[in-house]
Protein backbone atom coordinates (compact mmCIF):
# COMPACT_ATOMS: atom_id res chain seq x y z
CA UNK A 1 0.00 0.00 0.00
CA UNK A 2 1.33 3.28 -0.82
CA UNK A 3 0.19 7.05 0.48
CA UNK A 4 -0.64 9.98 -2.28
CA UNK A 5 -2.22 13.55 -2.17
CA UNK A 6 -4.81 14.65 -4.05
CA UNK A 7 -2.68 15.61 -7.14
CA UNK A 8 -1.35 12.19 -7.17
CA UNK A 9 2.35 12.93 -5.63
CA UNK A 10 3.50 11.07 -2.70
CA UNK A 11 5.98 12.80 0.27
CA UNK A 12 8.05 9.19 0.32
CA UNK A 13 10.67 9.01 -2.32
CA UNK A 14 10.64 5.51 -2.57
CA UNK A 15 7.09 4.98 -3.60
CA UNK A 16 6.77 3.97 -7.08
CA UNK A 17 4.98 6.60 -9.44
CA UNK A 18 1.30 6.93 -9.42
CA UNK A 19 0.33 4.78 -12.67
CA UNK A 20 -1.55 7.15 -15.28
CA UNK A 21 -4.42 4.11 -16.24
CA UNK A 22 -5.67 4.48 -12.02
CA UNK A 23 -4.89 8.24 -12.58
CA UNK A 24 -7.32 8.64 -15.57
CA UNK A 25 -10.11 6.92 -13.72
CA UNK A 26 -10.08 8.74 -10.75
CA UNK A 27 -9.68 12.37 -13.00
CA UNK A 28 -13.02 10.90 -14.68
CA UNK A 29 -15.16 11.21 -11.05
CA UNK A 30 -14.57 7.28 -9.53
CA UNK A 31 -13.88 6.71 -6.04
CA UNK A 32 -12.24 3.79 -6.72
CA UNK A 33 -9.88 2.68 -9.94
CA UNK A 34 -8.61 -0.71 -10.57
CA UNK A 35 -5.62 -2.05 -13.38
CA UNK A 36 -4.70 -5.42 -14.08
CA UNK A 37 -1.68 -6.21 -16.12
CA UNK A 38 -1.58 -8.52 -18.98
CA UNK A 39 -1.69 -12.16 -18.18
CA UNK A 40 -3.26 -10.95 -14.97
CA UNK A 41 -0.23 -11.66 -13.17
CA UNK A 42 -0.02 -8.23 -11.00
CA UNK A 43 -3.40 -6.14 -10.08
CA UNK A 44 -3.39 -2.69 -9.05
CA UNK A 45 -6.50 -0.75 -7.23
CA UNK A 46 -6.53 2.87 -6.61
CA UNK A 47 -8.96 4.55 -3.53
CA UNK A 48 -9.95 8.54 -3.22
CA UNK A 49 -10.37 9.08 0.33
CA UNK A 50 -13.25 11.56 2.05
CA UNK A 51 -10.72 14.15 2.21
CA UNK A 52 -8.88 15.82 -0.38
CA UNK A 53 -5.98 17.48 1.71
CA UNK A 54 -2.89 15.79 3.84
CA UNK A 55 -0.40 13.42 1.98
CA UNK A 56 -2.99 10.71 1.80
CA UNK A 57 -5.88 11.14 -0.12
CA UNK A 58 -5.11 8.78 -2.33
CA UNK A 59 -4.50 5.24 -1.20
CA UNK A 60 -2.78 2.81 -3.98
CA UNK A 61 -2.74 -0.83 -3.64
CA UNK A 62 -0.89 -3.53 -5.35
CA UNK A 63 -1.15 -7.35 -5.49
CA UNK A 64 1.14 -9.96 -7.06
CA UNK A 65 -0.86 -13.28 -8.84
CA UNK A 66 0.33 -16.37 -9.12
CA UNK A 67 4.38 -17.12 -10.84
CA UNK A 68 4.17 -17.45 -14.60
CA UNK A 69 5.01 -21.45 -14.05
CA UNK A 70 1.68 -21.73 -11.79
CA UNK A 71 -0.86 -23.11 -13.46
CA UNK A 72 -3.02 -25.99 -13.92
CA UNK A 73 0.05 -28.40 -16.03
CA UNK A 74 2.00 -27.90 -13.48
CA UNK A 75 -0.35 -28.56 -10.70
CA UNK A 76 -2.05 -31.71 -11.28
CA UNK A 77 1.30 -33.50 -11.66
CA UNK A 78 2.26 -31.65 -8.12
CA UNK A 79 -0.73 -33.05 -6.80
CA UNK A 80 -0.73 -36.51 -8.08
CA UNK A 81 3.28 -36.89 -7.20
CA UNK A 82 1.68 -35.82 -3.37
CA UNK A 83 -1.10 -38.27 -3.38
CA UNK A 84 1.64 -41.32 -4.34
CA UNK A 85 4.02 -40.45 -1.51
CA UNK A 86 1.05 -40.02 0.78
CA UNK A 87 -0.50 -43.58 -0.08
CA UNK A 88 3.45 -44.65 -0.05
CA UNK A 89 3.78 -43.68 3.46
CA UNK A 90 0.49 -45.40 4.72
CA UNK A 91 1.17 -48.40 2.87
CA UNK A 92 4.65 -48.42 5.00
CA UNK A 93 3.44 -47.22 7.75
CA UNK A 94 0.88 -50.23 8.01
CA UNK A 95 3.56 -52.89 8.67
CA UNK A 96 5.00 -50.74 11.63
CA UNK A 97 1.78 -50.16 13.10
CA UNK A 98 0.74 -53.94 13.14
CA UNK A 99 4.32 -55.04 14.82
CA UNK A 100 3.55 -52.03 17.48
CA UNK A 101 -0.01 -53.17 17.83
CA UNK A 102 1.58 -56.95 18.11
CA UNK A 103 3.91 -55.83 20.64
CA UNK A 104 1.48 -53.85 22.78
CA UNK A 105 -0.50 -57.26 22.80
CA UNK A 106 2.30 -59.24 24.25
CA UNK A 107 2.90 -56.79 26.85
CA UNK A 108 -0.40 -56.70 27.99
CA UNK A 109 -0.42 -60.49 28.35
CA UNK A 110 2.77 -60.25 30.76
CA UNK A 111 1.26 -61.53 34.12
CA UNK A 112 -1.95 -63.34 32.80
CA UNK A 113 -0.23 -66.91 33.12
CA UNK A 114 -0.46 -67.20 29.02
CA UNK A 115 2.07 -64.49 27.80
CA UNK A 116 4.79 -66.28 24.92
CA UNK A 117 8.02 -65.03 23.99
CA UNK A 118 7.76 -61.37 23.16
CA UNK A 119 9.41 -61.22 19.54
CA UNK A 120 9.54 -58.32 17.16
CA UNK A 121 11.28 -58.55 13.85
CA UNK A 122 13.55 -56.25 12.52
CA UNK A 123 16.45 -53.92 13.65
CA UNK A 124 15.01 -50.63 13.72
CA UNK A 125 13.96 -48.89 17.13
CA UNK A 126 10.67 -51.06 17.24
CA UNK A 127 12.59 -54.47 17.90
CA UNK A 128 15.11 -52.74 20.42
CA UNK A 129 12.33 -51.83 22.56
CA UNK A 130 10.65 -55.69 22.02
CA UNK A 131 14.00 -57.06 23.36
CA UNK A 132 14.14 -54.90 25.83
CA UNK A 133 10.53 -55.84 26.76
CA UNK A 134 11.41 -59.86 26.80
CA UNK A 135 14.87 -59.03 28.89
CA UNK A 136 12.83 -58.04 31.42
CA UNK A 137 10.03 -60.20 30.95
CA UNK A 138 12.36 -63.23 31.60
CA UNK A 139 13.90 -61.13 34.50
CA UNK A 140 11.01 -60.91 35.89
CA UNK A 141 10.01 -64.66 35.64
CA UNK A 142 13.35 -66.06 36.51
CA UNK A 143 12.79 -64.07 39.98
CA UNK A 144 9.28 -65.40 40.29
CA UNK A 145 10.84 -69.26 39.41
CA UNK A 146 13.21 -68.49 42.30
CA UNK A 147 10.60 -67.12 44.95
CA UNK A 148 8.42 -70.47 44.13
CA UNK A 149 11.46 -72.62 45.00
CA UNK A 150 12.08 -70.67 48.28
CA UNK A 151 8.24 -70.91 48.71
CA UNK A 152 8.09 -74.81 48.04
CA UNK A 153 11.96 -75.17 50.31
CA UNK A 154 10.03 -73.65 53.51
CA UNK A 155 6.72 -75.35 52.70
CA UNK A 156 8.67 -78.79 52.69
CA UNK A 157 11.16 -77.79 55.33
CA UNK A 158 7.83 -77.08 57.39
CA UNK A 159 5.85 -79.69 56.76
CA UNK A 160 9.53 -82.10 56.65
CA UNK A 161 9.91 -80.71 60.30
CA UNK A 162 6.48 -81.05 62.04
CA UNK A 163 6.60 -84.95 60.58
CA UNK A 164 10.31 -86.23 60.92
CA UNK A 165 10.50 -83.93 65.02
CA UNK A 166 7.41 -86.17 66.30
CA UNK A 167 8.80 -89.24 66.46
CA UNK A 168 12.06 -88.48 68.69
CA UNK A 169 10.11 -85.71 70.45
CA UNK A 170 7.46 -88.83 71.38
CA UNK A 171 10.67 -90.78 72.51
CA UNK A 172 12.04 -88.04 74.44
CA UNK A 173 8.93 -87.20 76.44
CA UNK A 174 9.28 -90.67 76.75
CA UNK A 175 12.07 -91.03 78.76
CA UNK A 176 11.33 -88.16 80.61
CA UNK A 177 7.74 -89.00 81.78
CA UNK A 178 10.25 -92.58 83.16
CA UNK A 179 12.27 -90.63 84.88
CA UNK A 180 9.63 -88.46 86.17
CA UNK A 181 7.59 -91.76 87.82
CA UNK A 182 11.04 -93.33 89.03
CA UNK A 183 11.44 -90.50 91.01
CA UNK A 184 8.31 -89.84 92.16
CA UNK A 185 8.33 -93.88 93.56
CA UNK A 186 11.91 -92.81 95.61
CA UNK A 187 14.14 -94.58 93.12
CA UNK A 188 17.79 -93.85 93.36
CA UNK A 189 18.89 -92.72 89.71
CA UNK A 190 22.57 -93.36 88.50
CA UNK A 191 24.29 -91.19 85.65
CA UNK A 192 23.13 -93.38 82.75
CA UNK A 193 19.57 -93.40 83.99
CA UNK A 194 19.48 -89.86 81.60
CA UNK A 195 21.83 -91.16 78.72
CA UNK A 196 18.83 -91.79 76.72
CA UNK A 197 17.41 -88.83 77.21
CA UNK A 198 20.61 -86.93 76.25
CA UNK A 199 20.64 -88.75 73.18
CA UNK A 200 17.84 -88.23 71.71
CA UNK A 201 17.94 -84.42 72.89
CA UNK A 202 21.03 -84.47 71.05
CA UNK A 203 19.74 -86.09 67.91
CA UNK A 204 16.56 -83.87 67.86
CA UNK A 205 19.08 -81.04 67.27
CA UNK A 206 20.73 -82.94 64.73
CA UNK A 207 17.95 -83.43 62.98
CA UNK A 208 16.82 -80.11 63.17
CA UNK A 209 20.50 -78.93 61.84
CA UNK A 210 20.15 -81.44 58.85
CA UNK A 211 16.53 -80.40 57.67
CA UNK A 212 18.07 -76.67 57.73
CA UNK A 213 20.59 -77.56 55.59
CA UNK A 214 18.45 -80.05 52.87
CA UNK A 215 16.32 -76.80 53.01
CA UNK A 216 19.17 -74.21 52.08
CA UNK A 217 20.57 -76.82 49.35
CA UNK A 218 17.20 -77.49 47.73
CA UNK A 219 16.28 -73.77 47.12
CA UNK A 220 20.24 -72.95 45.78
CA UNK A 221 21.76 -74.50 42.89
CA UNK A 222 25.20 -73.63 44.03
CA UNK A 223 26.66 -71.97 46.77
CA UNK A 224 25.38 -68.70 48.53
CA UNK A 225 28.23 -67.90 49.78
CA UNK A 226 32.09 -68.20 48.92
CA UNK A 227 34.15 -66.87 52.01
CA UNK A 228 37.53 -67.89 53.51
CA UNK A 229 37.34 -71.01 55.54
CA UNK A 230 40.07 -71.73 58.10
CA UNK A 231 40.06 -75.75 57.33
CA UNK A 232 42.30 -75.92 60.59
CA UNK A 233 39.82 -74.44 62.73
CA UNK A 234 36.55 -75.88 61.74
CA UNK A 235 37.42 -79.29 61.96
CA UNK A 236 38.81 -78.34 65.79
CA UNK A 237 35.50 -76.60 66.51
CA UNK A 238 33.35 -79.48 64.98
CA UNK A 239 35.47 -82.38 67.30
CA UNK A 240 34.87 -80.00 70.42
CA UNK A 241 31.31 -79.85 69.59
CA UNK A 242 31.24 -83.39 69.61
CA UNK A 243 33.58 -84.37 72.17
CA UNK A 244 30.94 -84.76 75.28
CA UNK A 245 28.54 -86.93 73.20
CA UNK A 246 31.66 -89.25 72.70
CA UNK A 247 32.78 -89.17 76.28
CA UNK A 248 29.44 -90.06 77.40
CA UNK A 249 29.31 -92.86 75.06
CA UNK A 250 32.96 -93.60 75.76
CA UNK A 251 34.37 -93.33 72.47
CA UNK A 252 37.72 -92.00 71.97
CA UNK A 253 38.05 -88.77 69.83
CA UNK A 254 41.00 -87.43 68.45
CA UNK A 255 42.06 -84.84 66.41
CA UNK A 256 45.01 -83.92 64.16
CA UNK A 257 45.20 -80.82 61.81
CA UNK A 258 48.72 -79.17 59.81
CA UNK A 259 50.86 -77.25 61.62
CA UNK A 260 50.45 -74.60 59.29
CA UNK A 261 46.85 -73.05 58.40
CA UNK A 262 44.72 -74.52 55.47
CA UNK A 263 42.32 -71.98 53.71
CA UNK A 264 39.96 -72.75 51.41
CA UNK A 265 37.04 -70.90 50.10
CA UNK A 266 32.97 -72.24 50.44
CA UNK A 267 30.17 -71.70 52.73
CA UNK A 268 30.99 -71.89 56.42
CA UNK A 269 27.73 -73.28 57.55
CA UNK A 270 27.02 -76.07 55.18
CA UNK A 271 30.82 -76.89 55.03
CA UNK A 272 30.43 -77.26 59.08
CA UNK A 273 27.19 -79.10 58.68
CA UNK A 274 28.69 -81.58 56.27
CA UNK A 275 32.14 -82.55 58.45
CA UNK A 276 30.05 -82.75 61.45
CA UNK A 277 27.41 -85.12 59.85
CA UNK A 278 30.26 -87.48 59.12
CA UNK A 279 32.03 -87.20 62.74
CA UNK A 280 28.20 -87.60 64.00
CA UNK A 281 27.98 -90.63 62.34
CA UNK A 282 31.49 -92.01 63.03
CA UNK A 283 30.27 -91.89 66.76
CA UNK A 284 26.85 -92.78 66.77
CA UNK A 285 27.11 -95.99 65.46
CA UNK A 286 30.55 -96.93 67.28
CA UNK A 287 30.71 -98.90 70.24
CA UNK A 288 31.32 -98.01 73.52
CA UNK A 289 35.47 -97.68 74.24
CA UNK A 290 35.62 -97.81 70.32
CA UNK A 291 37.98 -94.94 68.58
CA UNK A 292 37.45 -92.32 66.06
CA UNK A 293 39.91 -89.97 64.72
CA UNK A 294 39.29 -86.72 62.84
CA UNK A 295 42.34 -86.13 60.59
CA UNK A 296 42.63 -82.67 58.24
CA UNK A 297 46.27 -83.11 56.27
CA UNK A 298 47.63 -81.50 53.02
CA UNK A 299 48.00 -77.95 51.96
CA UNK A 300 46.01 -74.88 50.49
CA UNK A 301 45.94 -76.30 46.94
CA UNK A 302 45.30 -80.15 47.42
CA UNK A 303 43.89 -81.64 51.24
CA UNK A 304 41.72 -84.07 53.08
CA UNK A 305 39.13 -84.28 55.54
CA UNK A 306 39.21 -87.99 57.10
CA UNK A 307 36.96 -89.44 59.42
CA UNK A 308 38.19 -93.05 60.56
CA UNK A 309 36.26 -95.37 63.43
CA UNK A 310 36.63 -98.59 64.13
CA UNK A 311 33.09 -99.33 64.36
CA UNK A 312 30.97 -101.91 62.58
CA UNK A 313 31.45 -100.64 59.03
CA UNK A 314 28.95 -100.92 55.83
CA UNK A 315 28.44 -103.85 54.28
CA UNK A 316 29.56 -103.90 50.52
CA UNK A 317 25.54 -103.77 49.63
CA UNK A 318 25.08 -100.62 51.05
CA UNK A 319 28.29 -98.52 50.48
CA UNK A 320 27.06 -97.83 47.15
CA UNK A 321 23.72 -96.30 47.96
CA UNK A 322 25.22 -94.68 51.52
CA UNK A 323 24.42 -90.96 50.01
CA UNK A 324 20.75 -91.17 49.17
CA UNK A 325 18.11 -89.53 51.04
CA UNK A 326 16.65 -91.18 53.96
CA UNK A 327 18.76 -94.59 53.16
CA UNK A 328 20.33 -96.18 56.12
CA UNK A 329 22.55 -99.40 56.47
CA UNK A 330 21.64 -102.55 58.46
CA UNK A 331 23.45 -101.77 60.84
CA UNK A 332 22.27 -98.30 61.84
CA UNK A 333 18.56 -99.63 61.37
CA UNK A 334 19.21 -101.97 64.12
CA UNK A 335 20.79 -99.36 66.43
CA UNK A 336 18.80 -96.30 65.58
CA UNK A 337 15.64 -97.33 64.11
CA UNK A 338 14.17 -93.83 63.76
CA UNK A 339 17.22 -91.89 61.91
CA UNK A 340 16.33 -90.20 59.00
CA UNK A 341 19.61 -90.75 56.48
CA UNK A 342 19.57 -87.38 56.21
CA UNK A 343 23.54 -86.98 57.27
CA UNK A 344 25.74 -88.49 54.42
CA UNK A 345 22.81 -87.25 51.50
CA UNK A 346 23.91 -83.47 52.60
CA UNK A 347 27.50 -84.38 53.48
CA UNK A 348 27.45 -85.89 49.74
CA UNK A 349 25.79 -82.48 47.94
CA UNK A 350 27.74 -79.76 49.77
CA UNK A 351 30.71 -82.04 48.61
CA UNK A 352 29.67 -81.62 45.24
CA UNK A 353 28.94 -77.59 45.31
CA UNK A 354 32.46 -77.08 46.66
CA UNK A 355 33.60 -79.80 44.40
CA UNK A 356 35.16 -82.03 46.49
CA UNK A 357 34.98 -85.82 46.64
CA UNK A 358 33.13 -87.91 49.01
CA UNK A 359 34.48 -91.67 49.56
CA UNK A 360 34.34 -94.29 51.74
CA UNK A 361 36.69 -97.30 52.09
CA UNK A 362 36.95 -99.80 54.82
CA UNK A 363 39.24 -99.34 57.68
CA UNK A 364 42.16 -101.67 58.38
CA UNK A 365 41.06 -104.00 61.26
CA UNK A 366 37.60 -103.42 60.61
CA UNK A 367 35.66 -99.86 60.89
CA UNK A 368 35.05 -97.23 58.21
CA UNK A 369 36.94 -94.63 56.88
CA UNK A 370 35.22 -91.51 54.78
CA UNK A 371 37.44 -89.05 52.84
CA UNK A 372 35.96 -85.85 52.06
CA UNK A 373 39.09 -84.80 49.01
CA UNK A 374 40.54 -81.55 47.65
CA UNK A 375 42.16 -82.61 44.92
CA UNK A 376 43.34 -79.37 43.79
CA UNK A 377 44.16 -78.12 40.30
């Protein structure tokens, strides 16, 4: 828009000159003149304003049509080249859409019980993000498998517990409610009137000790813990612990460990359990003034743990099925008719998680000897 007086002449240098067509018309009497240049490509429209005085009484407008190229040729192939790449990218956009709408279905399922595999084909960002989505969908089920097997491990250990405590509980109150009435009728009561009840005090904590441990080692695979063990030390501890039950069954127990310290690395507690099943056993089914000897020798990289009584032994029929669960020999069925055969079993699979070996030989002059082995590298 450009400013003019009344005589057509505008007070701004740079405004083009007044055209003489829009001049003419508005000399003739119109308010209003309008031009439009050949090929109607620029239009021009000229307004008188109520007043005839000041610098703008005459108002001149100008508007630029279309480029000489714009026209209907050239449009309809513009449009039809703009319809093809829209239809292009919906028909590739469909593909993408179905493998999102695919994976948003196999997330949803996650939980329900009936979810698959979550798989996406394809490299681009899509199939990241399914992977990522299955990663942590078998994350999150390997952590669910894991709380079952705890779950099941204290259901059994429960249920294991209540069933396999009743019986020497029964015996103990047993003994006890003896006692009691012996008592009670004035009866003088020696030392080894309460040997039975000792035992099978003594062998309820066992027990207890061994269904903690089948517990731990049926909801691990391997080893919770990997710690420094002094070898030297544990086997003293587990002869002390068992030193009064062998005095008051007078068995002899010795010990002998290396002068100098043998460390090896495994978990303390099941390690502990396992060397103290086999000395339990070594002295539970000895006879009284019979002998057992605890004997750690070697070094850091190859030692063993040996156990050696001179007892009644295994018979060759039952050696090879000594480390099954709940199995006894003949001649612990006949002494202790309500052991569980829980000892050697766990002895035999902490053996295996620290991967040691677990044998049993015969002892010269009649007994049995079990080797728990390092062999080293």
């Amino acid at each position: 828009m450009f400013a003019y007086d009344a005589d057509f002449q505008s007070r701004n240098p740079d405004n083009p000159p007044f055209p003489i067509e829009l001049a003419q018309q508005l000399k003739a009497g119109n308010d209003v003149a309008a031009y439009r240049s050949a090929g109607r490509r620029r239009t021009q429209v000229a307004v008188r304003m109520p007043w005839n005085e000041g610098p703008c009484a005459v108002v001149l407008m100008r508007a630029k049509g279309p480029p000489p190229w714009f026209s209907g040729a050239v449009l309809m192939p513009a449009f039809l080249v703009a319809l093809v790449v829209i239809l292009v990218a919906l028909f590739s956009a469909g593909p993408i859409v179905r493998r999102v709408r695919h994976l948003t279905d196999s997330v949803r399922k996650l939980g329900s019980g009936s979810e698959g595999p979550i798989q996406v084909e394809g490299n681009d960002e899509i199939a990241e993000l399914g992977n990522a989505f299955e990663q942590s969908r078998q994350t999150i089920h390997a952590q669910l498998a894991s709380l079952r097997e705890r779950e099941a491990a204290l259901r059994n250990y429960i249920a294991n517990t209540t069933h396999d405590v009743m019986l020497p509980l029964s015996v103990l109150q047993g003994h006890l409610v003896s006692l009691q009435q012996r008592i009670e009728a004035g009866e003088t009561l020696d030392a080894k009137a309460i040997l039975p009840s000792l035992e099978e005090s003594q062998y309820l904590g066992s027990l207890l000790h061994n269904l903690n441990a089948a517990a731990r080692l049926e909801a691990n695979e391997g080893l919770a813990h990997r710690d420094p063990i002094d070898l030297n030390r544990l086997v003293e501890r587990v002869v002390d612990r068992h030193r009064p039950i062998a005095t008051r069954k007078q068995i002899a127990l010795e010990v002998a460990v290396p002068e100098s310290t043998v460390e090896f690395r495994g978990d303390l507690t099941l390690l502990e359990q396992a060397l103290g099943n086999v000395v339990q056993n070594a002295i539970r089914y000895n006879r009284p003034g019979g002998h057992v000897a605890v004997i750690l020798e070697g070094s850091e990289d190859a030692w063993t743990f040996r156990v050696v009584d001179d007892g009644p032994g295994i018979a060759d029929a039952d050696r090879p099925r000594l480390v099954e669960p709940s199995f006894r020999g003949s001649e612990a069925r006949t002494r202790h008719p309500h052991g569980m055969g829980l000892g050697l079993h766990i002895a035999s699979d902490v053996a295996k998680r620290h991967g040691l070996r677990l044998e049993f030989r015969d002892t010269s002059g009649g007994g049995l000897t079990v080797e728990l082995i390092h062999p080293g590298r």
